[in-house]
PDB file of N, CA and C in Angstrom:
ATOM      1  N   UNK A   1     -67.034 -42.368 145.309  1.00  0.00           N
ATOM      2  CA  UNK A   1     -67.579 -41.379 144.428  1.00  0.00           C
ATOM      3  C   UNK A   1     -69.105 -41.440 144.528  1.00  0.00           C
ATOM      4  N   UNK A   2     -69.838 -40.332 144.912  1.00  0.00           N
ATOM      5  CA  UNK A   2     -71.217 -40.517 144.980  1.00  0.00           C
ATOM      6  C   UNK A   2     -71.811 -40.261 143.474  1.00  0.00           C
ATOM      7  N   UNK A   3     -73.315 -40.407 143.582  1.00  0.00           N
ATOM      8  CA  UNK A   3     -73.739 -40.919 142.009  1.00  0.00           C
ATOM      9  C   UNK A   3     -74.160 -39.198 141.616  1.00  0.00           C
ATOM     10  N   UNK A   4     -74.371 -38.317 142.308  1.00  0.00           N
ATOM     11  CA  UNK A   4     -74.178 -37.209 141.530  1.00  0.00           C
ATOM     12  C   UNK A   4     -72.769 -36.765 140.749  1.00  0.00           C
ATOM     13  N   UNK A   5     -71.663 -37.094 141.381  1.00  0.00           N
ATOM     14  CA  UNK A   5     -70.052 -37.301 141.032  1.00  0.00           C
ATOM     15  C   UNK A   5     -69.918 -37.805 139.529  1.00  0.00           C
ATOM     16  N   UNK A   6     -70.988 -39.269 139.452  1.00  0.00           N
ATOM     17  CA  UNK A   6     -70.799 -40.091 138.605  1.00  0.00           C
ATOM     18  C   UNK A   6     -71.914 -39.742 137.527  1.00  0.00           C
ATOM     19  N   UNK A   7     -73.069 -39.004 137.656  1.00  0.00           N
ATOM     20  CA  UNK A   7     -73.684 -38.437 136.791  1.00  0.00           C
ATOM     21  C   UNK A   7     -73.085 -37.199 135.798  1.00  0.00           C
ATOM     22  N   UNK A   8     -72.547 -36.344 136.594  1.00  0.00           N
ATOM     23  CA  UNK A   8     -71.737 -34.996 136.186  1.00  0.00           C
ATOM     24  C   UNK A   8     -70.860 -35.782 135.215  1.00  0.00           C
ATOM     25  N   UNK A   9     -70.088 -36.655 135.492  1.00  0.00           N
ATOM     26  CA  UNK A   9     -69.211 -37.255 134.838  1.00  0.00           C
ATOM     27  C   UNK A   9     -69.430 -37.716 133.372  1.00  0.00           C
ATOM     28  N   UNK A  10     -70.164 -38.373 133.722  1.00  0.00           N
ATOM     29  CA  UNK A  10     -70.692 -38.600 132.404  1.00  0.00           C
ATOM     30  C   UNK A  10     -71.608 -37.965 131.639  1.00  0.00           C
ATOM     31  N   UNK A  11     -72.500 -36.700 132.448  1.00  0.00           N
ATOM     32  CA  UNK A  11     -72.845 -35.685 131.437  1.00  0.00           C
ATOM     33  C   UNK A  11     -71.874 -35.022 130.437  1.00  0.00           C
ATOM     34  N   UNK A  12     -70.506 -34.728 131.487  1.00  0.00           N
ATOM     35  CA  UNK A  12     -69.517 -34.236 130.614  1.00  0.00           C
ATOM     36  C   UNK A  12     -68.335 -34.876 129.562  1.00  0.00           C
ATOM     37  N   UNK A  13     -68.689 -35.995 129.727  1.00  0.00           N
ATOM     38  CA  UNK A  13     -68.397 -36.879 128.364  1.00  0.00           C
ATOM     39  C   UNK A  13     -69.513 -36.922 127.379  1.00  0.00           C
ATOM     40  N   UNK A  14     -70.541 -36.909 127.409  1.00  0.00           N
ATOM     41  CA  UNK A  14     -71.462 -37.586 126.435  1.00  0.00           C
ATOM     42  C   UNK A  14     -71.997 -36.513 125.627  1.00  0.00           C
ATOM     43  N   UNK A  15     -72.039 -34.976 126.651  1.00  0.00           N
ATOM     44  CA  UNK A  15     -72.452 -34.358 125.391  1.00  0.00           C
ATOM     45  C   UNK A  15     -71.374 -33.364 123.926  1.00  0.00           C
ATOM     46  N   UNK A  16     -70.118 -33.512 124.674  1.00  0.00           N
ATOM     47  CA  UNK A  16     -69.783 -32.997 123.326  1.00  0.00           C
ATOM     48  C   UNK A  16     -69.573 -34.408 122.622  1.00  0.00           C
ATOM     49  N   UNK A  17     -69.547 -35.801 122.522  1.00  0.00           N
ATOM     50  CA  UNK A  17     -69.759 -36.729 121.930  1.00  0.00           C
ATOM     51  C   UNK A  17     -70.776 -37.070 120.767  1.00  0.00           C
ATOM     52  N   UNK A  18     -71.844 -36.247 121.913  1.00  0.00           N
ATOM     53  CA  UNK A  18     -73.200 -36.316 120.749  1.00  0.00           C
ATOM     54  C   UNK A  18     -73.324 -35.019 119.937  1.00  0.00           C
ATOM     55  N   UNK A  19     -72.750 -33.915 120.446  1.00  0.00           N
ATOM     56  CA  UNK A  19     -72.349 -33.241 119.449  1.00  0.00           C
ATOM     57  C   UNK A  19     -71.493 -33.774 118.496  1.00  0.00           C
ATOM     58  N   UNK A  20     -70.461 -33.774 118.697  1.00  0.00           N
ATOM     59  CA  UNK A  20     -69.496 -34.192 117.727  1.00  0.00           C
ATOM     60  C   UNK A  20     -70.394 -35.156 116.505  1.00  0.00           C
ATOM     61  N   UNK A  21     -70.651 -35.904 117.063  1.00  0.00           N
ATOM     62  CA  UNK A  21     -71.895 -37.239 116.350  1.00  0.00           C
ATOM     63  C   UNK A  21     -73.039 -36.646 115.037  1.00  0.00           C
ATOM     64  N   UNK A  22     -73.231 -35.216 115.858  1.00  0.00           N
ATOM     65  CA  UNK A  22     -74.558 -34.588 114.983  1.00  0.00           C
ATOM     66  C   UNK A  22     -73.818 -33.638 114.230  1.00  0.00           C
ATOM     67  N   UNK A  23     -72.356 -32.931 114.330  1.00  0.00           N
ATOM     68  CA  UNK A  23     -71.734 -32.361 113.433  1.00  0.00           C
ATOM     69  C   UNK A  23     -71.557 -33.343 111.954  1.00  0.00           C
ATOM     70  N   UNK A  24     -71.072 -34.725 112.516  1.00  0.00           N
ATOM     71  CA  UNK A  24     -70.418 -35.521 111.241  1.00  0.00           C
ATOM     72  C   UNK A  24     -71.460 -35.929 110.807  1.00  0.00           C
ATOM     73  N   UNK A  25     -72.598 -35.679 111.042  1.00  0.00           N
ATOM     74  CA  UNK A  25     -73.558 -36.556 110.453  1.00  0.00           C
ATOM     75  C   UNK A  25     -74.827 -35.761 109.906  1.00  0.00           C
ATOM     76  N   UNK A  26     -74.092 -34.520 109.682  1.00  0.00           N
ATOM     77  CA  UNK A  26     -74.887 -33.143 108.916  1.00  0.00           C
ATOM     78  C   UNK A  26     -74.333 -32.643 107.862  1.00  0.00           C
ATOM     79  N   UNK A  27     -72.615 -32.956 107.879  1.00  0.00           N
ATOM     80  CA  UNK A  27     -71.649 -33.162 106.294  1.00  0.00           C
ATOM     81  C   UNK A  27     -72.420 -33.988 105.316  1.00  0.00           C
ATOM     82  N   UNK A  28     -72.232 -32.949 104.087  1.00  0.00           N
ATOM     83  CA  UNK A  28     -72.800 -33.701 103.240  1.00  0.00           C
ATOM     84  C   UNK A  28     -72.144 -35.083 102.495  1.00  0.00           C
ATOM     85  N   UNK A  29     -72.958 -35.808 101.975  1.00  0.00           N
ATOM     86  CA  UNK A  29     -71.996 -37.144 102.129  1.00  0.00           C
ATOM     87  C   UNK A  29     -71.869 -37.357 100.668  1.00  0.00           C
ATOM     88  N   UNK A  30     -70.782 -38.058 100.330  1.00  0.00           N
ATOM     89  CA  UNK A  30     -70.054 -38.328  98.849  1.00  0.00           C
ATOM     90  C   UNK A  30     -71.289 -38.927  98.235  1.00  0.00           C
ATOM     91  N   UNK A  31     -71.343 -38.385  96.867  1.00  0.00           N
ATOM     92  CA  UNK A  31     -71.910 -38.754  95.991  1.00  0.00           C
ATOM     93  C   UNK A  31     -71.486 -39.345  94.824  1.00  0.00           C
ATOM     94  N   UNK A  32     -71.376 -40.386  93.680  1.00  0.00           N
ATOM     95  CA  UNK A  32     -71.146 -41.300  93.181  1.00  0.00           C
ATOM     96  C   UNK A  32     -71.076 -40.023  91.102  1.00  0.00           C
ATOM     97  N   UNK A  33     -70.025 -40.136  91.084  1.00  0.00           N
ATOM     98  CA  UNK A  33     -69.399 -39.014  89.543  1.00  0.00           C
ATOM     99  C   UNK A  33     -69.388 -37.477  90.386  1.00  0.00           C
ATOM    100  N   UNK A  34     -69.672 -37.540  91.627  1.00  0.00           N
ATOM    101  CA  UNK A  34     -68.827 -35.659  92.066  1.00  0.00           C
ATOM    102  C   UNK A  34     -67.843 -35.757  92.647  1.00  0.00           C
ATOM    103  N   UNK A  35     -66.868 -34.618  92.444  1.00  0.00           N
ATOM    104  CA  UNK A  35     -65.302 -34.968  93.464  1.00  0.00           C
ATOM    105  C   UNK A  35     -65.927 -34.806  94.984  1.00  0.00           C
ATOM    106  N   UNK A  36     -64.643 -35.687  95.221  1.00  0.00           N
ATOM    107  CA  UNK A  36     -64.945 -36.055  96.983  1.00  0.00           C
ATOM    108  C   UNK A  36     -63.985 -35.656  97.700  1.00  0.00           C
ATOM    109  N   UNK A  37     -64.318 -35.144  98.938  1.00  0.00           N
ATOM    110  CA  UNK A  37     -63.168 -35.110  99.757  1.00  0.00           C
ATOM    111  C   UNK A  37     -62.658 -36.300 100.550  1.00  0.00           C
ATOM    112  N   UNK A  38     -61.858 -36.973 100.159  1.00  0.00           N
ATOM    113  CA  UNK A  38     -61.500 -38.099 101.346  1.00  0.00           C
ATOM    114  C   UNK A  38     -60.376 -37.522 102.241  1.00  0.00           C
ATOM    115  N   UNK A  39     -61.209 -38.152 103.766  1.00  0.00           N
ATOM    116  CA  UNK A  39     -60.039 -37.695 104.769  1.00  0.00           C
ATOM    117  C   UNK A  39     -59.726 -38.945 105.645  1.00  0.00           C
ATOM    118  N   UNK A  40     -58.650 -39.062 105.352  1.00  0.00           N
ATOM    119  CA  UNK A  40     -57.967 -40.056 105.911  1.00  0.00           C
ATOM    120  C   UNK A  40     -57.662 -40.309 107.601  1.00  0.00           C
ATOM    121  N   UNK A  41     -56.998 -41.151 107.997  1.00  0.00           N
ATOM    122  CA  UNK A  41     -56.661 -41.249 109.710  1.00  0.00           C
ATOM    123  C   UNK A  41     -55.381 -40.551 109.394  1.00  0.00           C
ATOM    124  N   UNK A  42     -55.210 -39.483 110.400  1.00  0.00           N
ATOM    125  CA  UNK A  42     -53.786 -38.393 110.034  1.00  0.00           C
ATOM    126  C   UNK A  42     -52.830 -39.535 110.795  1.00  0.00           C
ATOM    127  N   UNK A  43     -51.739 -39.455 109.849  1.00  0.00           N
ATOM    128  CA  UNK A  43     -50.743 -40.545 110.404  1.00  0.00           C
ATOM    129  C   UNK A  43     -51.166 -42.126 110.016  1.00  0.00           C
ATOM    130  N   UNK A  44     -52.164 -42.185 109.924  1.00  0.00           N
ATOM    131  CA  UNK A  44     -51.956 -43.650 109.686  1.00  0.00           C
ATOM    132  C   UNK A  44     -52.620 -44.284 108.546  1.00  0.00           C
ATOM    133  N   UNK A  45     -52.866 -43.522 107.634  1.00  0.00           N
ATOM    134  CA  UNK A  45     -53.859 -43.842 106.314  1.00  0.00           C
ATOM    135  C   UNK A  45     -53.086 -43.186 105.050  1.00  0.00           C
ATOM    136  N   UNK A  46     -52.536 -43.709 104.018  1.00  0.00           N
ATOM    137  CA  UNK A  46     -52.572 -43.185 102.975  1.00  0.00           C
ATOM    138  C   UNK A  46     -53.473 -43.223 101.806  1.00  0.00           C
ATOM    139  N   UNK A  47     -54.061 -41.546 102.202  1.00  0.00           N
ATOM    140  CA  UNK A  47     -55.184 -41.447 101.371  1.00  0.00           C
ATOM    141  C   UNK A  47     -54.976 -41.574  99.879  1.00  0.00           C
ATOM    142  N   UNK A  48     -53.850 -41.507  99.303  1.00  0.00           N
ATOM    143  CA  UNK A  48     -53.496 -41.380  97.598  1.00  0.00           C
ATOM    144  C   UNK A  48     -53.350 -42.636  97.611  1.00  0.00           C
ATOM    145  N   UNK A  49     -52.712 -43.480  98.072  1.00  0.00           N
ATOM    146  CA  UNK A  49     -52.775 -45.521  98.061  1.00  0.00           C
ATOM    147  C   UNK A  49     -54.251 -45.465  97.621  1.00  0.00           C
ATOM    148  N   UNK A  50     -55.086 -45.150  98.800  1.00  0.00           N
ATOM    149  CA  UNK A  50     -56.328 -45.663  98.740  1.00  0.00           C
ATOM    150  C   UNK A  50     -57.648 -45.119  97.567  1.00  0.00           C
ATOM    151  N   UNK A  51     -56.980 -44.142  96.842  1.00  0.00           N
ATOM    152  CA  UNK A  51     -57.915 -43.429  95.913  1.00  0.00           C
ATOM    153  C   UNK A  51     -57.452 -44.002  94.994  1.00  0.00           C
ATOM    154  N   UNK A  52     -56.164 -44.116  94.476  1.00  0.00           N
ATOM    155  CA  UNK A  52     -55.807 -45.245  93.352  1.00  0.00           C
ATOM    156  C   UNK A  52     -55.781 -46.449  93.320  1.00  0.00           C
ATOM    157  N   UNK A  53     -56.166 -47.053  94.464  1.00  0.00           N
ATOM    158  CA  UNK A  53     -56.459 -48.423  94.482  1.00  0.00           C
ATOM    159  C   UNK A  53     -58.146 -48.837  94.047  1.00  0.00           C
ATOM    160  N   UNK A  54     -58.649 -47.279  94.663  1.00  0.00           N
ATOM    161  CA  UNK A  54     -60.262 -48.086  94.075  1.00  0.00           C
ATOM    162  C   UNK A  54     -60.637 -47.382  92.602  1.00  0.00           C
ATOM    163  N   UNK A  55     -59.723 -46.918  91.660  1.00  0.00           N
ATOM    164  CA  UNK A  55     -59.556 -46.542  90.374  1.00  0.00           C
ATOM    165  C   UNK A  55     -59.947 -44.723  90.014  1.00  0.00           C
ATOM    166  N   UNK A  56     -59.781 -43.689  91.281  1.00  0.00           N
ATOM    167  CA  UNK A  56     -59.201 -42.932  91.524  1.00  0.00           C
ATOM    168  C   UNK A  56     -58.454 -42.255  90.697  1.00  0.00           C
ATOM    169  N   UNK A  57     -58.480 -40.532  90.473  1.00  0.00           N
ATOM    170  CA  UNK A  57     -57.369 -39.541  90.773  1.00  0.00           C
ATOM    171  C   UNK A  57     -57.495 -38.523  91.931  1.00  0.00           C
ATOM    172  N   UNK A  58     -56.091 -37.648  92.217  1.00  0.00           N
ATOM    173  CA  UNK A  58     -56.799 -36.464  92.963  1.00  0.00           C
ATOM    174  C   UNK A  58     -56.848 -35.560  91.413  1.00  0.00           C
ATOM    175  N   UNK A  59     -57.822 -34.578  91.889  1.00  0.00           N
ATOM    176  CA  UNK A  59     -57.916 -32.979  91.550  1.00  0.00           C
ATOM    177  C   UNK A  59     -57.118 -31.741  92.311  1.00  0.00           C
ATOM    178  N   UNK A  60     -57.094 -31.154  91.457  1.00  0.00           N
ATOM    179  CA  UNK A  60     -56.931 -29.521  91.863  1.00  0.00           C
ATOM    180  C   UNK A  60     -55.125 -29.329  91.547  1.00  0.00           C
ATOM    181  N   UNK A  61     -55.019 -28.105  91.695  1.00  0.00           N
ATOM    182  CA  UNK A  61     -53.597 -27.454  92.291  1.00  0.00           C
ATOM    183  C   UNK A  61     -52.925 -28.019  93.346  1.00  0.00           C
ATOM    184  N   UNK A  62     -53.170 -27.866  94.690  1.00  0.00           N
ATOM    185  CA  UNK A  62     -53.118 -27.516  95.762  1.00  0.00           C
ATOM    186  C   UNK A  62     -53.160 -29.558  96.465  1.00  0.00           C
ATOM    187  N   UNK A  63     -53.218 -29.753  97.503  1.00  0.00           N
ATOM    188  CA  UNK A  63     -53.523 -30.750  97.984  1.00  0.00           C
ATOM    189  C   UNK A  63     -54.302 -30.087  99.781  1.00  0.00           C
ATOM    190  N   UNK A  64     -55.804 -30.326 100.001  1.00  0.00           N
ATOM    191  CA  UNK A  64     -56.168 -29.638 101.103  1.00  0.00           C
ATOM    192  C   UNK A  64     -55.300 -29.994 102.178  1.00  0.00           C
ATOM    193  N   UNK A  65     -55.223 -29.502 103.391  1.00  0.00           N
ATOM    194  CA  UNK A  65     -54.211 -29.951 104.605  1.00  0.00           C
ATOM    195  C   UNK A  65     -54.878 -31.261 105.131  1.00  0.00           C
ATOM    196  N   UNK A  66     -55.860 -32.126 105.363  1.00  0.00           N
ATOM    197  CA  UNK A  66     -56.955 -32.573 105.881  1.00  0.00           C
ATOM    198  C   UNK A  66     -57.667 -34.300 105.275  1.00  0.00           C
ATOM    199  N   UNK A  67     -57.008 -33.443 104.263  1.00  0.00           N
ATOM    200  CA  UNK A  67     -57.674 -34.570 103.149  1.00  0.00           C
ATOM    201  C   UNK A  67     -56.666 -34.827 101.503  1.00  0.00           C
ATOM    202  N   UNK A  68     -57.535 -35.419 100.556  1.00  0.00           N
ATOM    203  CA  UNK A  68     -57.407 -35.149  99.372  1.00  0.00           C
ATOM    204  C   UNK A  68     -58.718 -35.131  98.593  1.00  0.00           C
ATOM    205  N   UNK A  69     -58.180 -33.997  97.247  1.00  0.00           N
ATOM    206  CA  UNK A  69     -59.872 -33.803  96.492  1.00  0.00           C
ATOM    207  C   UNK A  69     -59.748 -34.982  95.110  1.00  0.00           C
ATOM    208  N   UNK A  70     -60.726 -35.623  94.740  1.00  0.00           N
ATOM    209  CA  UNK A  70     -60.700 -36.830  94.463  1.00  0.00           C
ATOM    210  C   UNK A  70     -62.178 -36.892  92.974  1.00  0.00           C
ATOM    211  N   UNK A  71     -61.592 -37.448  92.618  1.00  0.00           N
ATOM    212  CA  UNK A  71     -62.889 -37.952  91.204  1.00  0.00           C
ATOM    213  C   UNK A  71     -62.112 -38.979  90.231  1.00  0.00           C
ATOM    214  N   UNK A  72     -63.715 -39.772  90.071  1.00  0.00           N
ATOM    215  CA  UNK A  72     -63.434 -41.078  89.107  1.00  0.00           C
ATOM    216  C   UNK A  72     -64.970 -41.273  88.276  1.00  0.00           C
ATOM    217  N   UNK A  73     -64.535 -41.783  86.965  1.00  0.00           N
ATOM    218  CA  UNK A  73     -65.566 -41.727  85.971  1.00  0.00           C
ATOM    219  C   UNK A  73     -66.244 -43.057  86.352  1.00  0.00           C
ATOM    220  N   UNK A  74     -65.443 -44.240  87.085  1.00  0.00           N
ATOM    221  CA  UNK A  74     -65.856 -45.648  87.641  1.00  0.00           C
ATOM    222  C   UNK A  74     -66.835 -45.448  88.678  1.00  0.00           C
ATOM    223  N   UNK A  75     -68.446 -46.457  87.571  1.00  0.00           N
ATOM    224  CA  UNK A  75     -69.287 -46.752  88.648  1.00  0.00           C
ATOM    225  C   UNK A  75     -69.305 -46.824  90.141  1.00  0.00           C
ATOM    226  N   UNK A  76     -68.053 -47.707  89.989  1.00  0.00           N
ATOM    227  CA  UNK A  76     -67.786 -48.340  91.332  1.00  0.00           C
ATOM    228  C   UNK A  76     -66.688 -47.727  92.197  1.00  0.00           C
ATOM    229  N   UNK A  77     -66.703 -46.233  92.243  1.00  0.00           N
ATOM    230  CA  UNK A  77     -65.319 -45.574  92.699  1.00  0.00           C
ATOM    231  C   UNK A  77     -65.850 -45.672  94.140  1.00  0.00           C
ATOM    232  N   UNK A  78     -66.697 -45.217  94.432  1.00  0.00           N
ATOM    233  CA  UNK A  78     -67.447 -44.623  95.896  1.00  0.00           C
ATOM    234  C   UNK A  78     -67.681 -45.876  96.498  1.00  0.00           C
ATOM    235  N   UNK A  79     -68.158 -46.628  96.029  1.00  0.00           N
ATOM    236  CA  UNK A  79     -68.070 -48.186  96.961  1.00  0.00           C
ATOM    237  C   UNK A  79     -66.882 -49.069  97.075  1.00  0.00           C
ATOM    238  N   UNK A  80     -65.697 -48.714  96.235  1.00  0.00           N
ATOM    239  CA  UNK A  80     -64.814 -49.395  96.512  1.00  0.00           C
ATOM    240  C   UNK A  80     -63.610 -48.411  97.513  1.00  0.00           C
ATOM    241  N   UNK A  81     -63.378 -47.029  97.468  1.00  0.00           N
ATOM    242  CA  UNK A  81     -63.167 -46.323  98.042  1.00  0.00           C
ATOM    243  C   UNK A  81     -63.822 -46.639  99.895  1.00  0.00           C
ATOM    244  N   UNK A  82     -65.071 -46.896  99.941  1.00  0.00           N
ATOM    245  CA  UNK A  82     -65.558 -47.154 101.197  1.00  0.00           C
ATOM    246  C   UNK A  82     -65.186 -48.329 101.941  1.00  0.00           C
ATOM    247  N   UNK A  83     -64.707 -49.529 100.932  1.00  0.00           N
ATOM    248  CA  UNK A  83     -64.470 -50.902 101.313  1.00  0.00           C
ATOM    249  C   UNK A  83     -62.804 -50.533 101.853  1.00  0.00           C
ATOM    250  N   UNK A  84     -61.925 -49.422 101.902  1.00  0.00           N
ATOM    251  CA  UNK A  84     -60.849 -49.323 102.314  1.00  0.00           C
ATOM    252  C   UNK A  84     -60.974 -48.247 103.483  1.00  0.00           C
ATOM    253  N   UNK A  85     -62.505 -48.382 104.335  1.00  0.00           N
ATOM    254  CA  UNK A  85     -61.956 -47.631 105.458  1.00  0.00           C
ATOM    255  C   UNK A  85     -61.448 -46.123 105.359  1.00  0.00           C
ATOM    256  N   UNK A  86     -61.724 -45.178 104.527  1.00  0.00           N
ATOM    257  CA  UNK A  86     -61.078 -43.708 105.187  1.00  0.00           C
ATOM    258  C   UNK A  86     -61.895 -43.348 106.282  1.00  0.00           C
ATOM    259  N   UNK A  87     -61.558 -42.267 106.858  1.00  0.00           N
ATOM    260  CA  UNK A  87     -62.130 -41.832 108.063  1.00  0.00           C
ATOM    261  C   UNK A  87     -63.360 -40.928 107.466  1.00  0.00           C
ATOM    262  N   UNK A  88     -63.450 -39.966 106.794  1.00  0.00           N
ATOM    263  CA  UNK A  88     -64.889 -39.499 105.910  1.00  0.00           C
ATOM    264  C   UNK A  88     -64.792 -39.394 104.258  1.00  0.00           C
ATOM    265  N   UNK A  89     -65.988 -39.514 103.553  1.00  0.00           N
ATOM    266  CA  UNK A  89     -66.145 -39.166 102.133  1.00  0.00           C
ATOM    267  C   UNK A  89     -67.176 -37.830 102.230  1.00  0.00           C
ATOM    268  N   UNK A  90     -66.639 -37.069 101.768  1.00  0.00           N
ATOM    269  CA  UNK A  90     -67.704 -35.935 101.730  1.00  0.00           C
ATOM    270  C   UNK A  90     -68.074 -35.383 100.247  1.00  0.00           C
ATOM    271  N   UNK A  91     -68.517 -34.468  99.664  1.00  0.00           N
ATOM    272  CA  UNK A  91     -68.821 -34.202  98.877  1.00  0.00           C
ATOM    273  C   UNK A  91     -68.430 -32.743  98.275  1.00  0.00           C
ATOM    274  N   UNK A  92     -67.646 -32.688  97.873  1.00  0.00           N
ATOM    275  CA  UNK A  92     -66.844 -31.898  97.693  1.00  0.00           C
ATOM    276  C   UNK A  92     -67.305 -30.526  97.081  1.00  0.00           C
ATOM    277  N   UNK A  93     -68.814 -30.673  96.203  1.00  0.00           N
ATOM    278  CA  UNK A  93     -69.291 -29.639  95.556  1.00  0.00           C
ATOM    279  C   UNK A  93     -70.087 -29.011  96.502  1.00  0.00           C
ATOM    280  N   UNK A  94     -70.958 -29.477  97.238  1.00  0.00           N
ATOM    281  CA  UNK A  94     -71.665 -28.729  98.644  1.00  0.00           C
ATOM    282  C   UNK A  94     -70.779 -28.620  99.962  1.00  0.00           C
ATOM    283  N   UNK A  95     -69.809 -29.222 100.026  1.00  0.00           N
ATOM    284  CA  UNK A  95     -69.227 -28.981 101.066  1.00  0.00           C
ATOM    285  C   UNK A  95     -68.721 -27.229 101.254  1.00  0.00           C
ATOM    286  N   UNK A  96     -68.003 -26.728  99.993  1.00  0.00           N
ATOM    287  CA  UNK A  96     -68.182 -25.089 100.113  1.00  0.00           C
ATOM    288  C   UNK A  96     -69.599 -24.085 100.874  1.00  0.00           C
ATOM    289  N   UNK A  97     -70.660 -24.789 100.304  1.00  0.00           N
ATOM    290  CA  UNK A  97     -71.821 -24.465 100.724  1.00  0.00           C
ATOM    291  C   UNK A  97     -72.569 -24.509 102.057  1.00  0.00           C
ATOM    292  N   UNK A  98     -71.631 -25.933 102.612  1.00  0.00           N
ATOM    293  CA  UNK A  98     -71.988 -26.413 104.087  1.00  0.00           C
ATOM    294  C   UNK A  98     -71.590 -25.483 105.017  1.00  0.00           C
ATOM    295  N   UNK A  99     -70.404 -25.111 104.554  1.00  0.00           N
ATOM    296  CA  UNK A  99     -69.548 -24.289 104.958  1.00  0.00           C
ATOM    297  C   UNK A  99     -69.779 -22.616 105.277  1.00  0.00           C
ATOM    298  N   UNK A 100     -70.002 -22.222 104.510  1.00  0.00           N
ATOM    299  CA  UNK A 100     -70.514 -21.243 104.290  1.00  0.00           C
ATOM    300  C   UNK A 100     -71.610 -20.934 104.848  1.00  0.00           C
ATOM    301  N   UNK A 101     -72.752 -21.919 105.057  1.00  0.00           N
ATOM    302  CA  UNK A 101     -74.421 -21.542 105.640  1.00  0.00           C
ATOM    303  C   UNK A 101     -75.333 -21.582 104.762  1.00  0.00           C
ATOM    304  N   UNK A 102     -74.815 -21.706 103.551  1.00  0.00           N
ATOM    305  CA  UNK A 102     -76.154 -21.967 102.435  1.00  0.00           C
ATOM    306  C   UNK A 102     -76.644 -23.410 102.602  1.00  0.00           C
ATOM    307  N   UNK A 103     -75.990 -24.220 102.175  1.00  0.00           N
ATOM    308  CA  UNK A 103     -76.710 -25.313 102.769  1.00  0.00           C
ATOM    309  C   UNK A 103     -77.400 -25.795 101.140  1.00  0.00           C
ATOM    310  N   UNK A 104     -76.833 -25.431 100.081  1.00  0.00           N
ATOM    311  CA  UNK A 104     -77.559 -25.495  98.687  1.00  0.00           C
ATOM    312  C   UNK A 104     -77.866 -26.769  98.308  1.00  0.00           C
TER     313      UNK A 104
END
């Protein structure tokens, strides 16, 4: 394999990587008394275990496909929630907004 072969190659791994990288890291991130979105590893995380274990409920009607929507009056919801590993905490009140393009 010559090193232009091996350059291409790895151009085309790395940049939707670093995209991907600068998408998750432009979500707005959980904040400590606002509901949160926690999203779990699909298949291998139970996100309702893990919201009632760090003193947790969900919200809403509905349950999102993705996640669950989440709030706790405990100081310590958002740091103990984090000590169990979900895959993101987002913020559930700007996240509509993220969404959307406002960006509020």
């Amino acid at each position: 394999m010559s090193l232009r072969t091996c350059a291409a190659c790895l151009l085309f791994t790395a940049f939707p990587l670093v995209g991907l990288a600068a998408l998750v890291l432009s979500l707005p991130r959980a904040v400590p008394s606002q509901p949160i979105l926690v999203v779990g590893v699909p298949g291998l995380s139970n996100v309702e275990a893990m919201v009632s274990r760090a003193g947790g409920y969900p919200i809403g009607p509905t349950r999102p496909p993705l996640g669950l929507l989440v709030h706790s009056q405990d100081p310590d919801f958002l740091s103990d929630l984090r000590a169990q590993w979900p895959y993101l905490l987002l913020n559930a009140d700007k996240l509509s907004n993220f969404m959307c393009g406002r960006n509020a």
